[in-house]
PDB file of N, CA and C in Angstrom:
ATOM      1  N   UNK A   1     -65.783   9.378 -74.341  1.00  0.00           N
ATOM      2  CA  UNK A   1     -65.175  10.257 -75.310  1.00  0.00           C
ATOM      3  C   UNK A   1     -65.001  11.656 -74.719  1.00  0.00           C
ATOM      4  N   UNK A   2     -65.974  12.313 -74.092  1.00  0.00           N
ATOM      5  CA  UNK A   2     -65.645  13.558 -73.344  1.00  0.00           C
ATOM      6  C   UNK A   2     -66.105  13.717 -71.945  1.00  0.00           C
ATOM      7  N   UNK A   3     -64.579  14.156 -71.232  1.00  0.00           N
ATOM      8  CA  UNK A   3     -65.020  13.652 -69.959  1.00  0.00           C
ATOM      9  C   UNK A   3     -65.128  15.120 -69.178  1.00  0.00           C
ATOM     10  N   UNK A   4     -65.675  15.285 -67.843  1.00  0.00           N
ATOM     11  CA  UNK A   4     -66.139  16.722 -67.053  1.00  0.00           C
ATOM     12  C   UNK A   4     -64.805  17.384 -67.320  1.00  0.00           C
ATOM     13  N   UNK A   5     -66.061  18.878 -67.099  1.00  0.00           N
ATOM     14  CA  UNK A   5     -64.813  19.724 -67.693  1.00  0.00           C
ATOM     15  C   UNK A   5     -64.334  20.159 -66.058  1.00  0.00           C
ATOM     16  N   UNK A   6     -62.732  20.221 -65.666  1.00  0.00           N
ATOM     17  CA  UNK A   6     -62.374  20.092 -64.361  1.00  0.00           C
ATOM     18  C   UNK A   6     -62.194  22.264 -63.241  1.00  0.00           C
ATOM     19  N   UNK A   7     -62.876  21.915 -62.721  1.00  0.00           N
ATOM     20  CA  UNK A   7     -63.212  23.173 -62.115  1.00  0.00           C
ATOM     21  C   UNK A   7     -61.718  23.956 -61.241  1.00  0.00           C
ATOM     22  N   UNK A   8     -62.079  25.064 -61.338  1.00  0.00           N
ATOM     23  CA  UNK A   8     -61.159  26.088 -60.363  1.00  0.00           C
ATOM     24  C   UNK A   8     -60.797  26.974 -62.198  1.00  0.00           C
ATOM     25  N   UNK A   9     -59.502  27.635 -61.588  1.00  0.00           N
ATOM     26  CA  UNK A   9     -58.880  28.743 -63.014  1.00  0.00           C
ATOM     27  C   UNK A   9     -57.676  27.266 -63.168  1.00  0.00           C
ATOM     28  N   UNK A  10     -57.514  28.056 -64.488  1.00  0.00           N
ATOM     29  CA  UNK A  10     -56.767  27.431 -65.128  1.00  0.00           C
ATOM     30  C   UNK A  10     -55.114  28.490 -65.879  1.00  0.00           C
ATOM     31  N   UNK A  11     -54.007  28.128 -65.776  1.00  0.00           N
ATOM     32  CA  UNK A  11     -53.295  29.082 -66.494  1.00  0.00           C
ATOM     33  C   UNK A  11     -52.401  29.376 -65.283  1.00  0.00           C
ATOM     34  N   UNK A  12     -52.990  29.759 -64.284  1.00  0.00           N
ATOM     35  CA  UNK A  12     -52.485  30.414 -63.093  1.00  0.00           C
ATOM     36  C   UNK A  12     -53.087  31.513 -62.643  1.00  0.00           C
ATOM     37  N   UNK A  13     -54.380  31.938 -62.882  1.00  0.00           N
ATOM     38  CA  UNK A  13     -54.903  33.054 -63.027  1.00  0.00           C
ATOM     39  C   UNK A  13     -55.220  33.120 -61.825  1.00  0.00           C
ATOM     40  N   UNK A  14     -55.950  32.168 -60.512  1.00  0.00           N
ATOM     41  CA  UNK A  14     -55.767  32.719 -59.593  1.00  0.00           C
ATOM     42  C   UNK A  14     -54.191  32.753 -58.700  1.00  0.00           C
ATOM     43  N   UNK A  15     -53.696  32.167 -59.045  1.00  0.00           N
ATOM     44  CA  UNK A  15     -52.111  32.477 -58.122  1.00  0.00           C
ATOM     45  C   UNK A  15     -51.304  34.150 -58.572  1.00  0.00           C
ATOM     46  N   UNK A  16     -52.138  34.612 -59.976  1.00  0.00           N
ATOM     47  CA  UNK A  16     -51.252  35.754 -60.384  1.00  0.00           C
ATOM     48  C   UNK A  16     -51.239  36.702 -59.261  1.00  0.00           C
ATOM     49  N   UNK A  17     -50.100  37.648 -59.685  1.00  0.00           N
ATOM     50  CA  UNK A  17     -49.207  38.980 -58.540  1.00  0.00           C
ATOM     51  C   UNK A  17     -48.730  39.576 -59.625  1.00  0.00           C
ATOM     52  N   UNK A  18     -49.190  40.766 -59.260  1.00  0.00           N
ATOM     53  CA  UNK A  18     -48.680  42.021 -59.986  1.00  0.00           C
ATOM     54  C   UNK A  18     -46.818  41.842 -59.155  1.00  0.00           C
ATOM     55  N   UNK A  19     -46.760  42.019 -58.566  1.00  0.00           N
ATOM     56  CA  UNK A  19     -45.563  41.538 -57.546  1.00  0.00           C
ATOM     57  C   UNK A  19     -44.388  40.514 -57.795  1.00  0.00           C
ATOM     58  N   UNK A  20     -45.406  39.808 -58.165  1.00  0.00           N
ATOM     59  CA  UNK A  20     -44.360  38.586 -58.710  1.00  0.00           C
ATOM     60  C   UNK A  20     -44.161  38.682 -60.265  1.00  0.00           C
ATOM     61  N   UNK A  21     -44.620  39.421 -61.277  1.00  0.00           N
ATOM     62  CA  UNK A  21     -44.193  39.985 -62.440  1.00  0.00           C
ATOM     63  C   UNK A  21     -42.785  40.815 -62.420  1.00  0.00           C
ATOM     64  N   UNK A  22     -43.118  42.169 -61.536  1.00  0.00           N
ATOM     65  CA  UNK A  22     -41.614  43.143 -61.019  1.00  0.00           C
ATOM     66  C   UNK A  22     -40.886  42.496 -61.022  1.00  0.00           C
ATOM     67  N   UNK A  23     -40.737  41.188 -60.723  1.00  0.00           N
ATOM     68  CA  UNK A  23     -39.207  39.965 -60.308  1.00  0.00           C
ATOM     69  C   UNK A  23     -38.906  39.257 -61.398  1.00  0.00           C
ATOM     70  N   UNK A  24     -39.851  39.236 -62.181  1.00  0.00           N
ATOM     71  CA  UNK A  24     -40.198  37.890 -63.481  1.00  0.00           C
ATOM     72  C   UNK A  24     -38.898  38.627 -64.420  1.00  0.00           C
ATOM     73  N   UNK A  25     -38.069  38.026 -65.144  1.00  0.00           N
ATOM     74  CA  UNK A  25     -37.033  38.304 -66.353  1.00  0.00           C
ATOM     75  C   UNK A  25     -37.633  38.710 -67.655  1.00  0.00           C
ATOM     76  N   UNK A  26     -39.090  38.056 -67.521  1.00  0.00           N
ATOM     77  CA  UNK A  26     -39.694  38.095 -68.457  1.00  0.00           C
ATOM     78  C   UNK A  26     -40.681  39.215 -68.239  1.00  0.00           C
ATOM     79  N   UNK A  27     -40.834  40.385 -67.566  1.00  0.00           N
ATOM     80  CA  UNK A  27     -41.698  40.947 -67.302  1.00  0.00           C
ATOM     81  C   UNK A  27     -42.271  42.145 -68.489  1.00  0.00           C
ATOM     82  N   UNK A  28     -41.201  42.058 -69.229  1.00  0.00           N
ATOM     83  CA  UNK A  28     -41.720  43.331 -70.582  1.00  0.00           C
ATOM     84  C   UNK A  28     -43.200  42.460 -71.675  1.00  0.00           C
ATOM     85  N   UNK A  29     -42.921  41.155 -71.343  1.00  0.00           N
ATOM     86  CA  UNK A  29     -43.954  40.758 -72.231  1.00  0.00           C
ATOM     87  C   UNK A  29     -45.806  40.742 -71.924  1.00  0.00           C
ATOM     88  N   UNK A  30     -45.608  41.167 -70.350  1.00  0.00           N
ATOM     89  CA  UNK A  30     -46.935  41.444 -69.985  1.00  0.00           C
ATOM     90  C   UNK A  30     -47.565  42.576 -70.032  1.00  0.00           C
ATOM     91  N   UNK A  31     -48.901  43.027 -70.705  1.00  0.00           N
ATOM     92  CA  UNK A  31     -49.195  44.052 -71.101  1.00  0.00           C
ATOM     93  C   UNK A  31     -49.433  45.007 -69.512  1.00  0.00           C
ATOM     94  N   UNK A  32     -49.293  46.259 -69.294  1.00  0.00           N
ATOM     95  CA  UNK A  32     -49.172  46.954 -68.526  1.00  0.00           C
ATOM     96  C   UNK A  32     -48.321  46.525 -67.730  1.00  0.00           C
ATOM     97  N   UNK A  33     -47.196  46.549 -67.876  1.00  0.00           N
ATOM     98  CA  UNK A  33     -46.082  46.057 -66.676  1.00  0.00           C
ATOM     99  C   UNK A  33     -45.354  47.069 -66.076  1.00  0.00           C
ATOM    100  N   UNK A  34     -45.053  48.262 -67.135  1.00  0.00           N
ATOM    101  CA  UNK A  34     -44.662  49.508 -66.638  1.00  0.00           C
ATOM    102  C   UNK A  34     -45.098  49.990 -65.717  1.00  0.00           C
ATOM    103  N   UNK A  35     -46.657  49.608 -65.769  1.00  0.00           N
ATOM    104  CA  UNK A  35     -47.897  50.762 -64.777  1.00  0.00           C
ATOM    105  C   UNK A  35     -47.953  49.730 -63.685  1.00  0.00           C
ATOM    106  N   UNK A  36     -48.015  48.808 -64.044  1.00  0.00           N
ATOM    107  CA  UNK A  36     -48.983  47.556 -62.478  1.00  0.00           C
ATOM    108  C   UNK A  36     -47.603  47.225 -61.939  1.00  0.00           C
ATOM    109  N   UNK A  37     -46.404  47.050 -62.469  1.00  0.00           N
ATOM    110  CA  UNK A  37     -45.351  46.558 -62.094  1.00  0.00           C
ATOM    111  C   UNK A  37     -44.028  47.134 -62.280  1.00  0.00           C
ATOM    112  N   UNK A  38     -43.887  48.332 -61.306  1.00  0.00           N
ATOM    113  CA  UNK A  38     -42.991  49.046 -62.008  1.00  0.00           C
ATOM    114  C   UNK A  38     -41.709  48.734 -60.954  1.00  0.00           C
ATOM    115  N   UNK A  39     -40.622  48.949 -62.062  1.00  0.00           N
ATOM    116  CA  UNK A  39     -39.195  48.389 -61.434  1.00  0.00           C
ATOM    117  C   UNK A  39     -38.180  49.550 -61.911  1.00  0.00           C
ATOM    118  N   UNK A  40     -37.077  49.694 -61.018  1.00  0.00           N
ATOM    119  CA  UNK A  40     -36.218  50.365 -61.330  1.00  0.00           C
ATOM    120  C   UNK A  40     -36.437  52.199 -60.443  1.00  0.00           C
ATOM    121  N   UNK A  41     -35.387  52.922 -60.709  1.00  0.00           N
ATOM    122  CA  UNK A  41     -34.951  54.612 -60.155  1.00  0.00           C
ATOM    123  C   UNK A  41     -36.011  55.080 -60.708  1.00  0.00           C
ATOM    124  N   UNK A  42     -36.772  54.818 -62.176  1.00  0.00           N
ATOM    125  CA  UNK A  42     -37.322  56.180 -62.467  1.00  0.00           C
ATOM    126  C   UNK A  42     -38.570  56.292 -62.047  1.00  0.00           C
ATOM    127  N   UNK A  43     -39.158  55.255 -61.468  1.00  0.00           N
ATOM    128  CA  UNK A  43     -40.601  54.983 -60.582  1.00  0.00           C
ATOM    129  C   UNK A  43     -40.282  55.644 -59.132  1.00  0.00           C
ATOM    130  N   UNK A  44     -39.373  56.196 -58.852  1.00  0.00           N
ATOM    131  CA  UNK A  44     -39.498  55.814 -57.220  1.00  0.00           C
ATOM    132  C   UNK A  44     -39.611  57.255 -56.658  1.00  0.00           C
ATOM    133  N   UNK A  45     -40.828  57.470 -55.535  1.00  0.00           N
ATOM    134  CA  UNK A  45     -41.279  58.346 -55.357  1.00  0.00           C
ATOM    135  C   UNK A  45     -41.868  59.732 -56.796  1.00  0.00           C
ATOM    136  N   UNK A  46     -42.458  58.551 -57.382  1.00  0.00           N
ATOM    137  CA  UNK A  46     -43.103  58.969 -58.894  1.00  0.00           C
ATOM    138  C   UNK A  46     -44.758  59.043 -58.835  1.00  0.00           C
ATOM    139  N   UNK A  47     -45.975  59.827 -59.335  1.00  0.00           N
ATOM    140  CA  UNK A  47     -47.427  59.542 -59.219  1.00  0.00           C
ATOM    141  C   UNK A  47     -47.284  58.647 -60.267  1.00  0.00           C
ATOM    142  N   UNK A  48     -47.144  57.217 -60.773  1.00  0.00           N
ATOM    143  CA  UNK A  48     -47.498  56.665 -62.173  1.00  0.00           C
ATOM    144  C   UNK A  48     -48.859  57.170 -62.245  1.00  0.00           C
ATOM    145  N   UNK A  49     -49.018  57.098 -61.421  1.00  0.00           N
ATOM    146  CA  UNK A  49     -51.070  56.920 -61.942  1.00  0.00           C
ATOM    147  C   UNK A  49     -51.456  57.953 -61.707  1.00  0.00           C
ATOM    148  N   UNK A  50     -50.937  59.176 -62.243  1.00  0.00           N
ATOM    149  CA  UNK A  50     -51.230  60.615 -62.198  1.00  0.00           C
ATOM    150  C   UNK A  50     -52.293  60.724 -63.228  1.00  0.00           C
ATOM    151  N   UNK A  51     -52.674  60.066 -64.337  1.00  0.00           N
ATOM    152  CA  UNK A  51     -53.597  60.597 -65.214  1.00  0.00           C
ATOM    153  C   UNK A  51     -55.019  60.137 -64.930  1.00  0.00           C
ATOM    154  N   UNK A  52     -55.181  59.203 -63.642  1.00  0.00           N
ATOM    155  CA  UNK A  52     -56.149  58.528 -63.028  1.00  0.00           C
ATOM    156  C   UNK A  52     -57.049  59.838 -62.172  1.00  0.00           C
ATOM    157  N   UNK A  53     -56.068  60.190 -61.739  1.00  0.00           N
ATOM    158  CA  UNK A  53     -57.065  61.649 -60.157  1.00  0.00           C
ATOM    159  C   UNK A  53     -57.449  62.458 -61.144  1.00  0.00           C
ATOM    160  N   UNK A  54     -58.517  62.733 -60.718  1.00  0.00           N
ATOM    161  CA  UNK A  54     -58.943  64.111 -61.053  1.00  0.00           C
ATOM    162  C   UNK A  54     -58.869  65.091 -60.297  1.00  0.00           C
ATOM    163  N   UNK A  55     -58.522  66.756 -60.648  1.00  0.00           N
ATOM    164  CA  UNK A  55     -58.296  68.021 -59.871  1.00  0.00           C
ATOM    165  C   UNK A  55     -59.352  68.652 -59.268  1.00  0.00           C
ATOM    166  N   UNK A  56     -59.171  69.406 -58.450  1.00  0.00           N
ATOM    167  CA  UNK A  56     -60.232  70.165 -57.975  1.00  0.00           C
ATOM    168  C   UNK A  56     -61.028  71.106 -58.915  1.00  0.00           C
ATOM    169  N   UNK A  57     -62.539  69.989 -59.678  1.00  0.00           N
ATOM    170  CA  UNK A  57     -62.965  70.862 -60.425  1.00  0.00           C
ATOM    171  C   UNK A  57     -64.596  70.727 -59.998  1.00  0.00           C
ATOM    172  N   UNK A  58     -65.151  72.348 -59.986  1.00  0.00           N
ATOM    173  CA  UNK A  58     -66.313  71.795 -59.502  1.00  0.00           C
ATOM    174  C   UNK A  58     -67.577  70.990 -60.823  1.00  0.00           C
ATOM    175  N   UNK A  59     -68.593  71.234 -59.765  1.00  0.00           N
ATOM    176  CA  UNK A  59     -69.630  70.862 -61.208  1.00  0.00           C
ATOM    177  C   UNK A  59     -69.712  71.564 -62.105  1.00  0.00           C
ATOM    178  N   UNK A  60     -70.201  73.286 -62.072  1.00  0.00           N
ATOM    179  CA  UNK A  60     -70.671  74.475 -63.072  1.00  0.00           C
ATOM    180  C   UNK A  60     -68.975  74.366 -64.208  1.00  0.00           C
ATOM    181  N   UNK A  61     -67.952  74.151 -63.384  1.00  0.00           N
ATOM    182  CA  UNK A  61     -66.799  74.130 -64.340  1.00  0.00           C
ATOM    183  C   UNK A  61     -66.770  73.080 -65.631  1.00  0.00           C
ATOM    184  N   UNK A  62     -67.340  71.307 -64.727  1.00  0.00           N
ATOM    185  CA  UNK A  62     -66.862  70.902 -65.676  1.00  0.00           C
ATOM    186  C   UNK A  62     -68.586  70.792 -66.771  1.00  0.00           C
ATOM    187  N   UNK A  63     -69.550  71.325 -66.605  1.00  0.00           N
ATOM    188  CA  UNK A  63     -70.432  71.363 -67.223  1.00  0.00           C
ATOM    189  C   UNK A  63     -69.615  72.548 -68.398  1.00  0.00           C
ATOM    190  N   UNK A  64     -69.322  73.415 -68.041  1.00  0.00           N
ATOM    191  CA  UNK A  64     -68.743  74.055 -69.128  1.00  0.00           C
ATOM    192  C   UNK A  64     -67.632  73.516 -69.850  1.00  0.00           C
ATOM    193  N   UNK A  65     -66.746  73.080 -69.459  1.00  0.00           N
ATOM    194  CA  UNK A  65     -65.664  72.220 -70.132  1.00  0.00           C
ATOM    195  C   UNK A  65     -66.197  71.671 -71.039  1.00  0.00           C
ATOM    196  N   UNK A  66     -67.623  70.775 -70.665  1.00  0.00           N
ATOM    197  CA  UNK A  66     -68.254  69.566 -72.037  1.00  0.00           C
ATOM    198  C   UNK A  66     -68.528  70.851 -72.693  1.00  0.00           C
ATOM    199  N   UNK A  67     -68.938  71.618 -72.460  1.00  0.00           N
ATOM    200  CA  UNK A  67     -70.036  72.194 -73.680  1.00  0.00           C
ATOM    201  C   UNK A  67     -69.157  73.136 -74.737  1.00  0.00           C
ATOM    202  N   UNK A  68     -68.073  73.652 -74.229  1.00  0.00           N
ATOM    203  CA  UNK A  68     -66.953  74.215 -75.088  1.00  0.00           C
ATOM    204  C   UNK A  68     -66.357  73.218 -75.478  1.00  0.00           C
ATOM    205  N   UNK A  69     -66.136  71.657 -75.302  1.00  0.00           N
ATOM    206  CA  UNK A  69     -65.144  70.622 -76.063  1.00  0.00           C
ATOM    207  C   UNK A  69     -66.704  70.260 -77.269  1.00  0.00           C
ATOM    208  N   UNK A  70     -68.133  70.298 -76.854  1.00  0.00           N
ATOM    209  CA  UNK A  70     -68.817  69.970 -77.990  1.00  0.00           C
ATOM    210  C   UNK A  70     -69.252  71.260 -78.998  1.00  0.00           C
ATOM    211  N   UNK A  71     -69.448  72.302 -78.225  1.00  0.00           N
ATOM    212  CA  UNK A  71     -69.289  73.034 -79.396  1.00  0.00           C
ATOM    213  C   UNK A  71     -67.994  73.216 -80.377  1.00  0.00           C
ATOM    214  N   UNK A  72     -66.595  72.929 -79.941  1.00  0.00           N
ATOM    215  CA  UNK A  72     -65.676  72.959 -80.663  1.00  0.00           C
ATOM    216  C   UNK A  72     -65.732  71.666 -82.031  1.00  0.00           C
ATOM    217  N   UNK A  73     -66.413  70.681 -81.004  1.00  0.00           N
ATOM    218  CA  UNK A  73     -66.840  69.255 -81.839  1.00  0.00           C
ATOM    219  C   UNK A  73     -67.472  69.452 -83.264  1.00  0.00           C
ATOM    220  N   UNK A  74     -68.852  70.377 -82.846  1.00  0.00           N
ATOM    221  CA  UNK A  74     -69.559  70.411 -83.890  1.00  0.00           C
ATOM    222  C   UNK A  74     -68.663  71.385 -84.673  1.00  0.00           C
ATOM    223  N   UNK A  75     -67.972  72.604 -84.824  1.00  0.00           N
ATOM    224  CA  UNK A  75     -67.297  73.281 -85.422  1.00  0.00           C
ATOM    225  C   UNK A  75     -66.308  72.593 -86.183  1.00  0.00           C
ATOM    226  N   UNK A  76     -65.406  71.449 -85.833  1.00  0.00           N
ATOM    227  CA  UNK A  76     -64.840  70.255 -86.487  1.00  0.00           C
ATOM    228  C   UNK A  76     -65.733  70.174 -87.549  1.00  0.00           C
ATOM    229  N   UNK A  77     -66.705  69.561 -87.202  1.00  0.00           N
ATOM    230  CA  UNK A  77     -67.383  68.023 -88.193  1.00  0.00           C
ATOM    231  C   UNK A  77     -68.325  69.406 -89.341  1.00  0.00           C
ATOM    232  N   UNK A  78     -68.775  70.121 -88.830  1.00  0.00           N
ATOM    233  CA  UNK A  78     -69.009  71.722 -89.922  1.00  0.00           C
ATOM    234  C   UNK A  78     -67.919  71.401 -90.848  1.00  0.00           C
ATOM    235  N   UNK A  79     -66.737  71.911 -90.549  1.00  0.00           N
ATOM    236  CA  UNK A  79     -66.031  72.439 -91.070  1.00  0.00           C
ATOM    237  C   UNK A  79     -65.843  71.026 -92.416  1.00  0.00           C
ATOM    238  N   UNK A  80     -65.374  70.107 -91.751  1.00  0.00           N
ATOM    239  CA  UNK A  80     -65.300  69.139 -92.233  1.00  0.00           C
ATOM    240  C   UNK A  80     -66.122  68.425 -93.285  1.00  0.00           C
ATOM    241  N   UNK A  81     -67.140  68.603 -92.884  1.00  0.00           N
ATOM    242  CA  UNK A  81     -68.621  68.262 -93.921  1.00  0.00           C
ATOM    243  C   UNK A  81     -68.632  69.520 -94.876  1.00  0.00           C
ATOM    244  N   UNK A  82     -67.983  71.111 -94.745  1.00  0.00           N
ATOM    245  CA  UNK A  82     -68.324  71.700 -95.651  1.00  0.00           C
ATOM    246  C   UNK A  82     -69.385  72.120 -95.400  1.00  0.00           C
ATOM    247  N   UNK A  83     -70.150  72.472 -94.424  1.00  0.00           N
ATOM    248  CA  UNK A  83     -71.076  72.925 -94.299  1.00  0.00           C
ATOM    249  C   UNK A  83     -70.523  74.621 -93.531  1.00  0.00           C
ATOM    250  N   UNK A  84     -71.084  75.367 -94.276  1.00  0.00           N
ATOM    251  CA  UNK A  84     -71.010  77.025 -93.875  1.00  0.00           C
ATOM    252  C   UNK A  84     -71.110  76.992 -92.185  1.00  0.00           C
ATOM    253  N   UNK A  85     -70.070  77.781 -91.672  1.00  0.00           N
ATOM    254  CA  UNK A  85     -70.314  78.151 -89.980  1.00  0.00           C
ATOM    255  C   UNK A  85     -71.712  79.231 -89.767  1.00  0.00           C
ATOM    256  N   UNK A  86     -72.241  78.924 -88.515  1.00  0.00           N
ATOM    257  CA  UNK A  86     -73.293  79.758 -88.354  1.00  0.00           C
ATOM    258  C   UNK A  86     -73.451  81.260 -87.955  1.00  0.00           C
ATOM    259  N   UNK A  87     -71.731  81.470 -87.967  1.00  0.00           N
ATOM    260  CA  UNK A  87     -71.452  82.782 -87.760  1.00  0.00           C
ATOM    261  C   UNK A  87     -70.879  83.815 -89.245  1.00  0.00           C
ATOM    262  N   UNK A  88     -71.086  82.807 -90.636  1.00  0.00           N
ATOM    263  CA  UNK A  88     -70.879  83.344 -91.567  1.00  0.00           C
ATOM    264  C   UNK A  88     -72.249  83.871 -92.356  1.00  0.00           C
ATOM    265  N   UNK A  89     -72.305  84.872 -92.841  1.00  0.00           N
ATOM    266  CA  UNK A  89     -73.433  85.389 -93.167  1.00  0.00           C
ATOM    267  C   UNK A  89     -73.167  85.505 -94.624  1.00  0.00           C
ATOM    268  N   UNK A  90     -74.649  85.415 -95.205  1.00  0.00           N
ATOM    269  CA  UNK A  90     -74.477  85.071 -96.653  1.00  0.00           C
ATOM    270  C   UNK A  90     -74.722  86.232 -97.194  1.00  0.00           C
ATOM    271  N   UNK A  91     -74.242  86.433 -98.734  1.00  0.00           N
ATOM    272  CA  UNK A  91     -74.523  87.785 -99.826  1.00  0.00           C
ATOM    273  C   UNK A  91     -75.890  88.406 -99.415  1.00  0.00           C
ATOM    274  N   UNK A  92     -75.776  89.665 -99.434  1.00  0.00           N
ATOM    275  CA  UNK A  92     -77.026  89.773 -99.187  1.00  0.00           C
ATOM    276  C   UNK A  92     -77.861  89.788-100.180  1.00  0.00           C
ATOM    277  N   UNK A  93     -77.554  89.217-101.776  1.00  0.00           N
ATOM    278  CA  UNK A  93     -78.967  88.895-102.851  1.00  0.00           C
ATOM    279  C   UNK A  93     -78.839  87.633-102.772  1.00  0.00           C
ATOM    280  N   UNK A  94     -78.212  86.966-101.585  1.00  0.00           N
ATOM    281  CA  UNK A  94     -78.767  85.301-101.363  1.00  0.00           C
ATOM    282  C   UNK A  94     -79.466  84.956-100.237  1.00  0.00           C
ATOM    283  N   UNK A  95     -79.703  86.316 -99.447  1.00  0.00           N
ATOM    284  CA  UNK A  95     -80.676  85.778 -98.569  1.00  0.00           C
ATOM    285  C   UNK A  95     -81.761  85.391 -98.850  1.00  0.00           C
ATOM    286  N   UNK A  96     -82.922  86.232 -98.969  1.00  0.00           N
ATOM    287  CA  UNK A  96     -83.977  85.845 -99.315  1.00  0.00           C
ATOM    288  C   UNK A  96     -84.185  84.883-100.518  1.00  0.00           C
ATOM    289  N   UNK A  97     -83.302  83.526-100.972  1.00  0.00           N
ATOM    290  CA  UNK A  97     -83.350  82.586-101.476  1.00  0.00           C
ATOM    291  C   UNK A  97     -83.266  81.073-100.675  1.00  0.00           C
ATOM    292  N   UNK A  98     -82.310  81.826 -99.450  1.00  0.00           N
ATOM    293  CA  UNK A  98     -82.387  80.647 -98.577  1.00  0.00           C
ATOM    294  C   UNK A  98     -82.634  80.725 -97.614  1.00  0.00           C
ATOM    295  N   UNK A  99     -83.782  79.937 -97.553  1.00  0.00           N
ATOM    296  CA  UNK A  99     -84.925  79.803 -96.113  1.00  0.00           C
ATOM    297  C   UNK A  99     -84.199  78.626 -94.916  1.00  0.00           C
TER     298      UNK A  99
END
């Protein structure tokens, strides 16, 4: 009733080519085909994969980068939750009520 299950890939998965997609008629239906398989004038002498490199940034830079994208973060989700910024200061006959 059930017989071995038969070894290697199946589908074509090892024969695939990014290469042999570029040629395929059918090539819009494969997901990333633009990027892995690009055809045509407007690729040519193009970076596709420009959003891949990163620039000359050192460490102390991008340690600051995170910490100004999370403090902006928490200033979001403040704002958002309704919770008072920590740079707003309260009445002054409500201070000494809230500890």
């Amino acid at each position: 009733m059930f017989e071995p299950v038969r070894g290697g890939t199946r589908g074509g998965q090892a024969e695939f080519k990014w290469a042999d997609v570029s040629q395929d008629k059918d090539r819009e239906n494969y997901l990333g085909h633009s990027i892995n398989a690009p055809t045509g004038r407007w690729q040519k002498n193009k970076d596709i994969h420009w959003y891949t490199r990163e620039g000359p940034q050192g460490d102390a830079e991008r340690r600051e980068e995170i910490r100004r994208i999370k403090e902006a973060e928490a200033e979001a989700l403040a704002a958002a939750l309704y919770v008072a910024c920590m740079s707003l200061r309260l009445p002054p006959h409500t201070e000494h009520v809230v500890t």
